[in-house]
C-alpha atoms as a PDB file:
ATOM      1  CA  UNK A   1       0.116 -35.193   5.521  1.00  0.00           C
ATOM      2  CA  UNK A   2       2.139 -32.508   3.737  1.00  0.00           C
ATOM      3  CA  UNK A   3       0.211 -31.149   0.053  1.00  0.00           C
ATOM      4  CA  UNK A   4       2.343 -32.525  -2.849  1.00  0.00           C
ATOM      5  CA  UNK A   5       4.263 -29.388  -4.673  1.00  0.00           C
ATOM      6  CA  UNK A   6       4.579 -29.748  -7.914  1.00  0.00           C
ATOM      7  CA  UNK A   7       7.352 -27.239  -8.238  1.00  0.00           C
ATOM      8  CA  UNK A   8      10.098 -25.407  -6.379  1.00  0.00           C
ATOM      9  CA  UNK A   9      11.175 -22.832  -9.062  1.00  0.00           C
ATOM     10  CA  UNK A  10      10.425 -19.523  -7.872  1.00  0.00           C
ATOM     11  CA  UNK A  11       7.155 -17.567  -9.445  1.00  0.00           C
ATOM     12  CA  UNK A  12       7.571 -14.800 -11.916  1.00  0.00           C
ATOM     13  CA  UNK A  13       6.825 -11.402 -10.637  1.00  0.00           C
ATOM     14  CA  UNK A  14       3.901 -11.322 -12.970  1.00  0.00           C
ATOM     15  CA  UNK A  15       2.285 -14.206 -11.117  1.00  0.00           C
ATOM     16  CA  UNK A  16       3.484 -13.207  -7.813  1.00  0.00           C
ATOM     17  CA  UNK A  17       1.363  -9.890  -8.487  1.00  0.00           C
ATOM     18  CA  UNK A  18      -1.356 -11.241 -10.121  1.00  0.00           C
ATOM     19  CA  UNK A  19      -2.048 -13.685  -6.928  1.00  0.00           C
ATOM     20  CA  UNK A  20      -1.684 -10.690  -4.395  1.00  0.00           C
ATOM     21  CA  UNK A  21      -4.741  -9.084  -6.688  1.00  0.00           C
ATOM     22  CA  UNK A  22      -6.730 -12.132  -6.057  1.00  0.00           C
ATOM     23  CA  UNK A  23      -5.882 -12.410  -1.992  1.00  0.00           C
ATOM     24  CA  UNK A  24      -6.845  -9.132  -1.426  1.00  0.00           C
ATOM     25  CA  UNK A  25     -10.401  -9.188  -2.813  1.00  0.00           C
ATOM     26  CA  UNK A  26     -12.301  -9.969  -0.024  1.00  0.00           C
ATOM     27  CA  UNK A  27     -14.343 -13.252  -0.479  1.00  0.00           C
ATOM     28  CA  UNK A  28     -10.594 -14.632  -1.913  1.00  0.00           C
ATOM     29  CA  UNK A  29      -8.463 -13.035   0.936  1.00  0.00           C
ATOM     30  CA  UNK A  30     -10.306 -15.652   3.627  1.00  0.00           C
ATOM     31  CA  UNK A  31     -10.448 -19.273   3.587  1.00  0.00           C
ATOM     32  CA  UNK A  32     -14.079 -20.138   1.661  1.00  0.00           C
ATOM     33  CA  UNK A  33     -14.146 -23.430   4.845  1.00  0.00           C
ATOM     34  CA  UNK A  34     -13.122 -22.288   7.927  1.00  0.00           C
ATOM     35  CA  UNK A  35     -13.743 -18.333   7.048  1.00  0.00           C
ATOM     36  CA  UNK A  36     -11.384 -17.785   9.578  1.00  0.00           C
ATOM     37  CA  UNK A  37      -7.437 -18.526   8.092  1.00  0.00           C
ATOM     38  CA  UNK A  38      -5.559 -16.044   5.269  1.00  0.00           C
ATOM     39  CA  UNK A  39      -6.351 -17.815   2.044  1.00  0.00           C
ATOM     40  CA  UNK A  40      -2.514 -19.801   1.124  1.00  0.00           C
ATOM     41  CA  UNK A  41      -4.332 -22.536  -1.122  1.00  0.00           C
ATOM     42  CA  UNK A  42      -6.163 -22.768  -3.896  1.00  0.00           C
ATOM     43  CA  UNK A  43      -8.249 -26.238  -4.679  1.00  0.00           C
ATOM     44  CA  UNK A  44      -8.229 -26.047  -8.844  1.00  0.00           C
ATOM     45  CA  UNK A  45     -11.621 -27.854  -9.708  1.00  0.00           C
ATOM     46  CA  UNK A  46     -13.474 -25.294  -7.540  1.00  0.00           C
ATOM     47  CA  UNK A  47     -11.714 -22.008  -8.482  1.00  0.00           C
ATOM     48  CA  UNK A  48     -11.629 -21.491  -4.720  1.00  0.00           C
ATOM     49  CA  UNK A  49      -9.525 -20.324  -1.745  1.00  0.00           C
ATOM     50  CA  UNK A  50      -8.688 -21.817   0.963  1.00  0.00           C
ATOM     51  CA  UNK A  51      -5.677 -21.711   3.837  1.00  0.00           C
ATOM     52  CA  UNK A  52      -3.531 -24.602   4.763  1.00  0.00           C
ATOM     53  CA  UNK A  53      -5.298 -26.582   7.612  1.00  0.00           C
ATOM     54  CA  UNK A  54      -8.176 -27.029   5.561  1.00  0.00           C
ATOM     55  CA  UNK A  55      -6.231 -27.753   2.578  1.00  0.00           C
ATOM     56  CA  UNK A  56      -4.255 -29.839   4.452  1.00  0.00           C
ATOM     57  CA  UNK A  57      -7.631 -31.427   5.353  1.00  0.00           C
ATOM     58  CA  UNK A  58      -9.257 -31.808   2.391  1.00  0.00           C
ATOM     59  CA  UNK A  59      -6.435 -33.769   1.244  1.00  0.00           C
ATOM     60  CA  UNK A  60      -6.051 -36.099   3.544  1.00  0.00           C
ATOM     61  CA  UNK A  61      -9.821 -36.652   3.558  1.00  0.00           C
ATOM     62  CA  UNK A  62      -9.761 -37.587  -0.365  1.00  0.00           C
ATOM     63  CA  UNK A  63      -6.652 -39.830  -0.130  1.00  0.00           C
ATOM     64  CA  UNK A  64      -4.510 -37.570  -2.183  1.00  0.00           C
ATOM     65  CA  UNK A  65      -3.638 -34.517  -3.608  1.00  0.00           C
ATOM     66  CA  UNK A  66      -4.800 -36.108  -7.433  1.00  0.00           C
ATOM     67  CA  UNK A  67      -8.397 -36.756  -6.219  1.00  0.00           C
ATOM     68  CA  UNK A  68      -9.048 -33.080  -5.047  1.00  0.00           C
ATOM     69  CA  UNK A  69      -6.322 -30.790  -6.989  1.00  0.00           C
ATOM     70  CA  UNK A  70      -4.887 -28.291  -4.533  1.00  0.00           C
ATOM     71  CA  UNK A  71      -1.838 -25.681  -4.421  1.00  0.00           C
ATOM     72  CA  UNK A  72      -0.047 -23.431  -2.768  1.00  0.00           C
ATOM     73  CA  UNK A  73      -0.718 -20.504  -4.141  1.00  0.00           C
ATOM     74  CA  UNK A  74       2.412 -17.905  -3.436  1.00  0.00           C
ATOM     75  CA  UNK A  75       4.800 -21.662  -3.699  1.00  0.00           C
ATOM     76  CA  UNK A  76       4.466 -23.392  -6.812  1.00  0.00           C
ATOM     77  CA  UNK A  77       4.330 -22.666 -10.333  1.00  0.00           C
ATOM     78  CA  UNK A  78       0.890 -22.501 -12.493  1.00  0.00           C
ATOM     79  CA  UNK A  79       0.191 -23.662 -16.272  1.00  0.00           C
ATOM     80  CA  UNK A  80      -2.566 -21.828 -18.368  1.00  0.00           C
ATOM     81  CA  UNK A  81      -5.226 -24.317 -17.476  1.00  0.00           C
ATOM     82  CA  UNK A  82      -4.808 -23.780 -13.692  1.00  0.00           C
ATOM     83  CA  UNK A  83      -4.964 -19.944 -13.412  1.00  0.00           C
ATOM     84  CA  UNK A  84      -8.015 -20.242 -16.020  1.00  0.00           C
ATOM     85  CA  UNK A  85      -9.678 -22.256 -13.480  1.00  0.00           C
ATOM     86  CA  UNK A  86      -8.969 -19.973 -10.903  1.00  0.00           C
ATOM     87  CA  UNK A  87      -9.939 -16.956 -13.045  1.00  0.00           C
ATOM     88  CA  UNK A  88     -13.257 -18.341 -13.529  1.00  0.00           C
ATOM     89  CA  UNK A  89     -13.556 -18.948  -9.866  1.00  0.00           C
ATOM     90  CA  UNK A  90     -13.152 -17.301  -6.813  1.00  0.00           C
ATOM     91  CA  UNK A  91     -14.390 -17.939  -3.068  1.00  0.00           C
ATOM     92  CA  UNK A  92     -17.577 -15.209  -4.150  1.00  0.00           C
ATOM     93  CA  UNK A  93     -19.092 -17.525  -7.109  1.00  0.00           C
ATOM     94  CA  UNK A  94     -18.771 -20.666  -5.205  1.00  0.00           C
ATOM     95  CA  UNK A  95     -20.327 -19.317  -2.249  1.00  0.00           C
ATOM     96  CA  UNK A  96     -23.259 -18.052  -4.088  1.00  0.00           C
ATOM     97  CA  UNK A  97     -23.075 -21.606  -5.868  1.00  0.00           C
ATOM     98  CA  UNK A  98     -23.240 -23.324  -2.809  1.00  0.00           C
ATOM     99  CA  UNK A  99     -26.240 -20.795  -1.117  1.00  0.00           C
ATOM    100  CA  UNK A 100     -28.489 -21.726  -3.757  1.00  0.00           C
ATOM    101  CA  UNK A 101     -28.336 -25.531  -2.753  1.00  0.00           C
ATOM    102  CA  UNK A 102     -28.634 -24.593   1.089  1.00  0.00           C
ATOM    103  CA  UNK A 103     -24.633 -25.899   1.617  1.00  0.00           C
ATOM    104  CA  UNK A 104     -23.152 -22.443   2.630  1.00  0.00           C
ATOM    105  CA  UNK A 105     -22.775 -23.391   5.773  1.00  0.00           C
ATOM    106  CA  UNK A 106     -21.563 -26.395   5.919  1.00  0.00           C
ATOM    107  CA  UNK A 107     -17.906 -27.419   5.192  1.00  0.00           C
ATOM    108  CA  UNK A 108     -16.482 -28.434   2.096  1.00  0.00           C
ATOM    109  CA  UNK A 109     -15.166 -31.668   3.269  1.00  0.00           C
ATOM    110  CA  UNK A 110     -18.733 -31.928   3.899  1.00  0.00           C
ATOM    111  CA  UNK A 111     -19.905 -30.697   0.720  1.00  0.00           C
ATOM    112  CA  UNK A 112     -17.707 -32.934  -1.028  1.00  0.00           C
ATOM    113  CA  UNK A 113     -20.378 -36.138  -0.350  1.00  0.00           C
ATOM    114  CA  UNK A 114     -23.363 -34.071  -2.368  1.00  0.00           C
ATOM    115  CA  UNK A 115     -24.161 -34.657  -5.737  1.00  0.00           C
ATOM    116  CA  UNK A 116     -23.834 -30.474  -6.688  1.00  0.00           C
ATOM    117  CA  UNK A 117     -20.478 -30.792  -6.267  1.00  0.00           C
END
């Protein structure tokens, strides 16, 4: 199952820069599930990273892109309330969420069926 895009114009610079900030951090610059892809994804609810098997993933394991909000990041454009979501994110505060309920190391696809998240 491909992700939905919700647009094919081409980012602004601005955006294009701001997002290479955010990759290269380096809780963001790995995929928060599999730790092991570059981070191409971003799931919007979470303010978290991810690349695009586990995207791909996580999407087909909710039934849809509307029940679990992820995009490319470097593909598509962003409104205000997205990159605020992402700005109060990041793969470092989720981790740290998810290590104080003991779910750090499981998968998010697992994490999905807990009640903290």
């Amino acid at each position: 199952m491909k992700i939905f895009q919700t647009s094919v114009i081409e980012q602004s610079i601005e955006l294009k820069s701001y997002f290479n900030k955010v990759v290269r951090d380096p809780f963001n610059n790995f995929c928060i599930d599999c730790k092991n892809n570059k981070t191409t994804h971003a799931i919007i609810w979470l303010g978290a990273y991810v690349c695009g098997d586990c995207a791909n993933k996580l999407v087909e394991a909710q039934g849809g892109n509307r029940y679990c909000y992820i995009k490319d990041i470097f593909g598509e454009q962003w409104d205000d309330y997205q990159l605020k979501a992402l700005a109060y994110g990041g793969n470092k505060n989720l981790f740290e969420y998810l290590q104080g309920y003991e779910l750090d190391n499981k998968t998010l696809l697992e994490n999905y069926n807990t009640p903290c998240l």
